[in-house]
C-alpha atoms as a PDB file:
ATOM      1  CA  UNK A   1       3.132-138.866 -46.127  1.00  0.00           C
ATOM      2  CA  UNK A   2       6.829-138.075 -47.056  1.00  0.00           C
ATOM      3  CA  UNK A   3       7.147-136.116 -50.572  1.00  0.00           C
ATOM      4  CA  UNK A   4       9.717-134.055 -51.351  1.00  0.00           C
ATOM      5  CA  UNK A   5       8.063-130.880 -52.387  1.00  0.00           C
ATOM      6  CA  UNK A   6      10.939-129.072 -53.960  1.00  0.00           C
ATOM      7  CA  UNK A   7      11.981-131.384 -56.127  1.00  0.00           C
ATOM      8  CA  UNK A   8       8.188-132.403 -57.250  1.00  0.00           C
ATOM      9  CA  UNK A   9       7.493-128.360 -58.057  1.00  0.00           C
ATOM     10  CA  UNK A  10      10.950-128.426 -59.920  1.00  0.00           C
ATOM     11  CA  UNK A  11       9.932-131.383 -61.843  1.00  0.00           C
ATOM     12  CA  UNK A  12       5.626-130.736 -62.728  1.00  0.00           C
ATOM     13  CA  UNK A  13       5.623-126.781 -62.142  1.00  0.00           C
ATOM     14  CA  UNK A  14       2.576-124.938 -61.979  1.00  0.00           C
ATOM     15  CA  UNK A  15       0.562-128.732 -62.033  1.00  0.00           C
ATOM     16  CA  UNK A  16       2.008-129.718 -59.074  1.00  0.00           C
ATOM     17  CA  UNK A  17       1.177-126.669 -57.008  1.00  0.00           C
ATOM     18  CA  UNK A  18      -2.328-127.082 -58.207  1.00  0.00           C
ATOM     19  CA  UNK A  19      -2.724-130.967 -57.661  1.00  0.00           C
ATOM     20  CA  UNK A  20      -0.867-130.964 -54.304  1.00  0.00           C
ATOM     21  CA  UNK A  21      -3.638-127.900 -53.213  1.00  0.00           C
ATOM     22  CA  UNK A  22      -6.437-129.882 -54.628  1.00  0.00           C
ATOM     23  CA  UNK A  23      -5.149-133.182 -53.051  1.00  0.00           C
ATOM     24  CA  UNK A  24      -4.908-131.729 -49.311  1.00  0.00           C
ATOM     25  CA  UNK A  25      -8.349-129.664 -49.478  1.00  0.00           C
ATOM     26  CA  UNK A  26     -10.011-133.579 -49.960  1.00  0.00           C
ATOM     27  CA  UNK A  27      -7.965-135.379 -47.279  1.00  0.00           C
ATOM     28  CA  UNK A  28      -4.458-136.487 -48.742  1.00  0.00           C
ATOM     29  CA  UNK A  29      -2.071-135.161 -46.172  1.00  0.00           C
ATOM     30  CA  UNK A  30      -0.035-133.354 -48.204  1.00  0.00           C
ATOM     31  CA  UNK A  31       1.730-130.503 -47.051  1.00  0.00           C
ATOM     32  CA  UNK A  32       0.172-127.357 -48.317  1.00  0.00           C
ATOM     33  CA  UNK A  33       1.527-124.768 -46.718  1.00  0.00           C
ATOM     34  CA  UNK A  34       5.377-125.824 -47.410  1.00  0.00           C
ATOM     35  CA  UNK A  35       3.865-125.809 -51.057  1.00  0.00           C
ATOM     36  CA  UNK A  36       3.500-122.590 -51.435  1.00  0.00           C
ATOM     37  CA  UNK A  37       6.431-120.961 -49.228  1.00  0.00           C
ATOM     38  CA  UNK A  38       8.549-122.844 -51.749  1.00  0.00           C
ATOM     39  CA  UNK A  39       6.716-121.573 -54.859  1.00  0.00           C
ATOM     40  CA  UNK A  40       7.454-118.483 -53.163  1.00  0.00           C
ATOM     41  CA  UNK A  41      10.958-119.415 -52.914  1.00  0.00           C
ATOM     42  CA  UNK A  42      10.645-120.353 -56.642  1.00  0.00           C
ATOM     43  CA  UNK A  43       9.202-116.655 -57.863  1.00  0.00           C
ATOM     44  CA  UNK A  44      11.919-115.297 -56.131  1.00  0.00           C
ATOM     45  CA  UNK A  45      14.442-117.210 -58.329  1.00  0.00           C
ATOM     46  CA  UNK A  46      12.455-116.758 -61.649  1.00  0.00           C
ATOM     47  CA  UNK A  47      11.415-120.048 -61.597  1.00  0.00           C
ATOM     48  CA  UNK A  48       7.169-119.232 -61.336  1.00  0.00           C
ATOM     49  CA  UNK A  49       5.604-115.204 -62.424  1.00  0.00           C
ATOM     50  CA  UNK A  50       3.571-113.981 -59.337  1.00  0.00           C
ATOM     51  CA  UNK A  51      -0.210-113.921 -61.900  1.00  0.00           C
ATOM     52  CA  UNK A  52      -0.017-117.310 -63.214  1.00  0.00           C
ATOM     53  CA  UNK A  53       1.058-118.805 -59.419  1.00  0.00           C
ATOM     54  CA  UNK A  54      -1.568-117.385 -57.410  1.00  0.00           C
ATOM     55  CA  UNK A  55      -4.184-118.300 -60.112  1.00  0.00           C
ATOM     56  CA  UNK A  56      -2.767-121.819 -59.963  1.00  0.00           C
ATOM     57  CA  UNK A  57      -2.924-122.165 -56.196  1.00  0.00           C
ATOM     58  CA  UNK A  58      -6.286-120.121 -55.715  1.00  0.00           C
ATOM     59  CA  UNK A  59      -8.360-122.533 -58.443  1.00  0.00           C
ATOM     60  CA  UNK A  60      -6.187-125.488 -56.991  1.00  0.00           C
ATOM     61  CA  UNK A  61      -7.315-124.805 -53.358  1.00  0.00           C
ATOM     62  CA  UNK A  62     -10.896-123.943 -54.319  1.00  0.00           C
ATOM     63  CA  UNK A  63     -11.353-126.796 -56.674  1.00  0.00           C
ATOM     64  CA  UNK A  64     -10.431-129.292 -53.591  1.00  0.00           C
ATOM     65  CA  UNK A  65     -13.016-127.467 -51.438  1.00  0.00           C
ATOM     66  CA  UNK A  66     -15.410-127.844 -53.482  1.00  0.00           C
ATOM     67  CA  UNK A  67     -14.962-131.436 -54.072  1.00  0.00           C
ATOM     68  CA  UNK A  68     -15.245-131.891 -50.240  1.00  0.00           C
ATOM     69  CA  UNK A  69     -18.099-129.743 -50.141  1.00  0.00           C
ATOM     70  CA  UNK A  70     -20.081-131.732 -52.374  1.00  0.00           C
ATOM     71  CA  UNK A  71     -18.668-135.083 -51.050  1.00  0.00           C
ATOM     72  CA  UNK A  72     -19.939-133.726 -47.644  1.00  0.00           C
ATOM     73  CA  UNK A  73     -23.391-132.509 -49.076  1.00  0.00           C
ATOM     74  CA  UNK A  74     -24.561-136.004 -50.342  1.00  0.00           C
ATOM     75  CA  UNK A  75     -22.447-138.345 -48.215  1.00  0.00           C
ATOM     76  CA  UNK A  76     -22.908-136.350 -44.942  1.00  0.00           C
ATOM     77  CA  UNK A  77     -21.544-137.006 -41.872  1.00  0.00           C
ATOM     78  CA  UNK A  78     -20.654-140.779 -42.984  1.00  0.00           C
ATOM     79  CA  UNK A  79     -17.770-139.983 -44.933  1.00  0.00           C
ATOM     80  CA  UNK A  80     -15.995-137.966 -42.006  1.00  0.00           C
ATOM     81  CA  UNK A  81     -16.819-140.856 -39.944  1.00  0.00           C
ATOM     82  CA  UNK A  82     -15.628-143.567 -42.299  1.00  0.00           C
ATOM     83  CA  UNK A  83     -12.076-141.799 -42.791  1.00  0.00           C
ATOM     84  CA  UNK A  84     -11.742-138.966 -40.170  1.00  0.00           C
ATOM     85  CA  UNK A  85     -11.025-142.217 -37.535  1.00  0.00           C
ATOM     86  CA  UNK A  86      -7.555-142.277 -39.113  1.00  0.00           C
ATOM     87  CA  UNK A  87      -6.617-138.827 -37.909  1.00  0.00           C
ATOM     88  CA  UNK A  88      -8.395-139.109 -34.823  1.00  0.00           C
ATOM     89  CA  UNK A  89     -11.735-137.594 -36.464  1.00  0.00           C
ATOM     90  CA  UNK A  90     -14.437-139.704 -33.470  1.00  0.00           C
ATOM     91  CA  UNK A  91     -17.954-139.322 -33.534  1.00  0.00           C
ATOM     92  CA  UNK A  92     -17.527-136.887 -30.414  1.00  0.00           C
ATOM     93  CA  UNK A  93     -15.437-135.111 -32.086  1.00  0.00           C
ATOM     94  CA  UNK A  94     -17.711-134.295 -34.762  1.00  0.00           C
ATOM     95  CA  UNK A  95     -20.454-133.753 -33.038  1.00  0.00           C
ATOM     96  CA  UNK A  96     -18.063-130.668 -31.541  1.00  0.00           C
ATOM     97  CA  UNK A  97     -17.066-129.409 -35.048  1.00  0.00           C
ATOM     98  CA  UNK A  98     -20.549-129.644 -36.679  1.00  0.00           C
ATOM     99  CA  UNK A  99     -21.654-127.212 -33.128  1.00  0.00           C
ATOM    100  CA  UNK A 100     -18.829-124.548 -33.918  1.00  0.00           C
ATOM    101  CA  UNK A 101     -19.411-124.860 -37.663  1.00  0.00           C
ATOM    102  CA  UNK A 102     -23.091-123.813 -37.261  1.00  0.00           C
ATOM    103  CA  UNK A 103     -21.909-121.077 -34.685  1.00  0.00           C
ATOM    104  CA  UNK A 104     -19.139-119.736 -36.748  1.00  0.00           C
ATOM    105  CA  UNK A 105     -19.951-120.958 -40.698  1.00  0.00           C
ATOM    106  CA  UNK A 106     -18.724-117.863 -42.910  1.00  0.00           C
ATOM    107  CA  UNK A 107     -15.790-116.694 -40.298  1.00  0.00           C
ATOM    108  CA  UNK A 108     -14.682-120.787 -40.091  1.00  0.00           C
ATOM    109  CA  UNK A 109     -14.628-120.932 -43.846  1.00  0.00           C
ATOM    110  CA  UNK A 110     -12.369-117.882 -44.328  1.00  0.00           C
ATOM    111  CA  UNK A 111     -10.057-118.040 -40.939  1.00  0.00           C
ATOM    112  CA  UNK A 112     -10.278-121.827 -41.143  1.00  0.00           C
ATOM    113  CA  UNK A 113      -8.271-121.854 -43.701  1.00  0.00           C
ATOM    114  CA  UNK A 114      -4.955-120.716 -41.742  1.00  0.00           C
ATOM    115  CA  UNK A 115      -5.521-123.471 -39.432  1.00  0.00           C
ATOM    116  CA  UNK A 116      -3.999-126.762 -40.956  1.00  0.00           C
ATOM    117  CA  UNK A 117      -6.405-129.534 -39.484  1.00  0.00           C
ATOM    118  CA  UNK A 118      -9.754-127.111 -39.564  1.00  0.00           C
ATOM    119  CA  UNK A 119      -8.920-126.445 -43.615  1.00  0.00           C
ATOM    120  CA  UNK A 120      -9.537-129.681 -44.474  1.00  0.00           C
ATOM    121  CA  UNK A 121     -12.398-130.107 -42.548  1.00  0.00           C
ATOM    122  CA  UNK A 122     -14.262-126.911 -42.920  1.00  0.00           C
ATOM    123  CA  UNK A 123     -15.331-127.921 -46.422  1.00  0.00           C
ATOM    124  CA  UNK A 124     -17.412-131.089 -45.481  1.00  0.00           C
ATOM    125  CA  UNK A 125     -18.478-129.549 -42.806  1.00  0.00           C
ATOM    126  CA  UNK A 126     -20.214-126.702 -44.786  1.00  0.00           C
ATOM    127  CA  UNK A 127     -21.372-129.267 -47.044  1.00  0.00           C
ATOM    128  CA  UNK A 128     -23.334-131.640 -44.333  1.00  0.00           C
ATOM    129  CA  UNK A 129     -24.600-128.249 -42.907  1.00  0.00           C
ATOM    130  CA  UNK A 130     -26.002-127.774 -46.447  1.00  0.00           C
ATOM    131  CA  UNK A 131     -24.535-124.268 -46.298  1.00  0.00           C
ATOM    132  CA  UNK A 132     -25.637-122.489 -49.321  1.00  0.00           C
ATOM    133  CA  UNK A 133     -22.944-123.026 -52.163  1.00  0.00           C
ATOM    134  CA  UNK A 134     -22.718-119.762 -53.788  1.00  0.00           C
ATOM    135  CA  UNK A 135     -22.101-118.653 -50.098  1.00  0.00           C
ATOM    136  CA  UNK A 136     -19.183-120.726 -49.469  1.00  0.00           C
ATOM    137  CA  UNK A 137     -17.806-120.437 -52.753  1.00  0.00           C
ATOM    138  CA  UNK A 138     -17.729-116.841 -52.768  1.00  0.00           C
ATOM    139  CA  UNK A 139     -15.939-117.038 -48.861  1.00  0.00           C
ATOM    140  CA  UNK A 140     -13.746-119.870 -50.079  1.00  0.00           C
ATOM    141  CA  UNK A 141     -12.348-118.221 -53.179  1.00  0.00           C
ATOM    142  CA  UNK A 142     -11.660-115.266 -50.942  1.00  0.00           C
ATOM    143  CA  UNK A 143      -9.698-117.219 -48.113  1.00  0.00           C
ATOM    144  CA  UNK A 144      -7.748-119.317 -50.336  1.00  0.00           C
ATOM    145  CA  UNK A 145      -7.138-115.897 -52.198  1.00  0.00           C
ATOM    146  CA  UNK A 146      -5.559-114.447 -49.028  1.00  0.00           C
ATOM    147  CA  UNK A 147      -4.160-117.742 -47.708  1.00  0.00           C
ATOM    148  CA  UNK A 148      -1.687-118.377 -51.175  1.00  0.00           C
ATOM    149  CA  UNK A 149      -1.077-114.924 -51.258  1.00  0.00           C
ATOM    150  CA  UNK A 150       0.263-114.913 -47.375  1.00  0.00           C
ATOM    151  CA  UNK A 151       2.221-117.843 -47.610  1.00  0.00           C
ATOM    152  CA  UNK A 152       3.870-117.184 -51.428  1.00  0.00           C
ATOM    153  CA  UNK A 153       5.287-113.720 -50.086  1.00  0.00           C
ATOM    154  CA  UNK A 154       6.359-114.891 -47.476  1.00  0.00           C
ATOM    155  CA  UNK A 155       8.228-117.829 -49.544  1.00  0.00           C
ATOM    156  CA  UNK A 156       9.190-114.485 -51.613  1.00  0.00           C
ATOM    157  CA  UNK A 157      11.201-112.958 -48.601  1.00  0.00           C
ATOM    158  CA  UNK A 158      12.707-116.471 -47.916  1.00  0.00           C
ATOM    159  CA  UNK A 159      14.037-116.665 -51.033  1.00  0.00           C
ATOM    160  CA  UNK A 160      15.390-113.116 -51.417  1.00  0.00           C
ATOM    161  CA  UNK A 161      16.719-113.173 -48.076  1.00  0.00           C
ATOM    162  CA  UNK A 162      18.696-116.775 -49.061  1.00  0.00           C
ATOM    163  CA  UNK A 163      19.837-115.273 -52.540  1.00  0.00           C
ATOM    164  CA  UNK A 164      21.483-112.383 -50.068  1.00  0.00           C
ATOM    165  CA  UNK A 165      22.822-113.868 -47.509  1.00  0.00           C
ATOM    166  CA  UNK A 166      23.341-117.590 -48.523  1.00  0.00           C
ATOM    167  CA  UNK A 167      27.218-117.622 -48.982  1.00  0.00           C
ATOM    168  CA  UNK A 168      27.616-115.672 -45.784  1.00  0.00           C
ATOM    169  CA  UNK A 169      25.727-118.503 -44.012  1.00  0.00           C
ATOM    170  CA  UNK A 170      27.575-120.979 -45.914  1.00  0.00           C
ATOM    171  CA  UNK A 171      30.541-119.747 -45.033  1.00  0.00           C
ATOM    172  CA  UNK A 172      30.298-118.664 -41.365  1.00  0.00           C
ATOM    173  CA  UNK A 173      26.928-121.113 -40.180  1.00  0.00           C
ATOM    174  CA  UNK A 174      29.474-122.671 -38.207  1.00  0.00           C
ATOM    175  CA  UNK A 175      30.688-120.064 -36.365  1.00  0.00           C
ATOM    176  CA  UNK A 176      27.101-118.622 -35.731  1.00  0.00           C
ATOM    177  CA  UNK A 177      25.823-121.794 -34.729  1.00  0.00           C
ATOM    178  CA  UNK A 178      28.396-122.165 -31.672  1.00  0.00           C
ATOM    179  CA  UNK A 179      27.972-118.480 -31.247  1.00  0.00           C
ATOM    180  CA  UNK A 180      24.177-119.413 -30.449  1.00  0.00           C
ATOM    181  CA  UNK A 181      25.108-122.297 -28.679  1.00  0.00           C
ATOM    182  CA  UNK A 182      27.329-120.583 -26.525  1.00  0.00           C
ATOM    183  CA  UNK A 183      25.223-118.177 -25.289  1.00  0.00           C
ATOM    184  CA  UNK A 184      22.474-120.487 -24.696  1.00  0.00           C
ATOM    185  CA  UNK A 185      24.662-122.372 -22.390  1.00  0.00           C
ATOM    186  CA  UNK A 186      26.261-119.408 -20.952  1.00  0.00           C
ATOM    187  CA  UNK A 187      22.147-118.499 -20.184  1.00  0.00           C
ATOM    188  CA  UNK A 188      20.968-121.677 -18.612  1.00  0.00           C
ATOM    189  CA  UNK A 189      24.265-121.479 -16.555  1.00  0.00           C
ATOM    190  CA  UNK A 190      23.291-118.046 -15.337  1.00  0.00           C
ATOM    191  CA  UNK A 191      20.087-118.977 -14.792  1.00  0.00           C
ATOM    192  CA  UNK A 192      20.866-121.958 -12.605  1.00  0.00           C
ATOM    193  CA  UNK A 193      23.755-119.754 -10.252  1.00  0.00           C
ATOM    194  CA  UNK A 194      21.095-117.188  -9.918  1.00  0.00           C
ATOM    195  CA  UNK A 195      18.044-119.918  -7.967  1.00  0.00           C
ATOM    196  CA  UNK A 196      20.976-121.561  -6.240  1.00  0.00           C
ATOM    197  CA  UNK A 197      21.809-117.807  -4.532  1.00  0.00           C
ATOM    198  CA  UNK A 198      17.998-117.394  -4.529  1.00  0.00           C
ATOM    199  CA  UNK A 199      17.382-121.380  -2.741  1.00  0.00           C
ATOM    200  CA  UNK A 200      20.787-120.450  -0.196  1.00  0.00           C
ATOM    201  CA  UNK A 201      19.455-117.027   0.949  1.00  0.00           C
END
């Protein structure tokens, strides 16, 4: 799904952040993590304050969590197998993830979260394993807590290091650019003279 993030943050704020957050954690493919690097980039600029953002994007992630935990907990595995077959979810496939859940459970549901495709999926699957909810709430709240916070500083440095160095970059990207490109070829070219003495000896 195409969405221009930086103009829909621009336009609905603190909302958006929360709805796109809540959106991906139930299945809409929205990018999350570009979210948040670009509040980040926002904060820097004055745009967002550091409290209100994280609380935003925390509640925003956890509410979508628990929405899939609970669609997971009554549907079971039927909803994953209903609409997981459009991004390659197969009944094999399942059977895999509902194994490592049950291994894993409490470490999946906070280091899960870094991992684009398990985040979405660790919810239901703590749901059909009719994890205990107080359990997974308490682990969720503190992975989304350190996910947002991860991904908003680093949006942070981003935008510092643009409101720094921008108008260099502007002005000499160019120049860089064939630098980089210049060396690269002047390293493959290197590379290739040095296995042609290596082939002739």
């Amino acid at each position: 799904m195409h969405i221009h993030i930086h103009a829909l943050i621009q336009h609905y704020g603190y909302f958006g952040v929360f709805f796109v957050l809540l959106l991906e954690m139930v299945g809409v493919p929205f990018p999350a993590e570009t979210t948040l690097i670009v509040s980040g980039v926002e904060w820097a600029q004055g745009t967002f304050s550091l409290l209100p953002l994280l609380v935003i994007a925390v509640l925003g992630n956890a509410f979508g969590s628990t929405v899939a935990y609970w669609l997971g907990r009554f549907l079971g595995r039927t909803i994953l197998v209903r609409f997981g077959r459009y991004v390659g979810m197969t009944e094999s496939r399942l059977n895999v993830a509902e194994q490592q859940f049950s291994r894993w459970r409490g470490w999946l549901v906070v280091v899960g979260k870094f991992i684009a495709g398990v985040r979405v999926l660790v919810p239901y699957l703590a749901g059909i394993d009719a994890m205990p909810f107080w359990q997974f709430s308490a682990l969720n709240l503190l992975s989304a807590l350190m996910w947002t916070v991860t991904f908003i500083v680093f949006g942070r440095y981003v935008g510092v290091a643009w409101n720094l160095y921008h108008v260099v970059l502007l002005h000499r990207g160019l120049p860089i650019l064939i630098l980089f490109v210049l060396v690269g070829i002047a390293a493959v070219v290197y590379r290739r003279r040095r296995e042609h003495r290596r082939d002739a000896h």
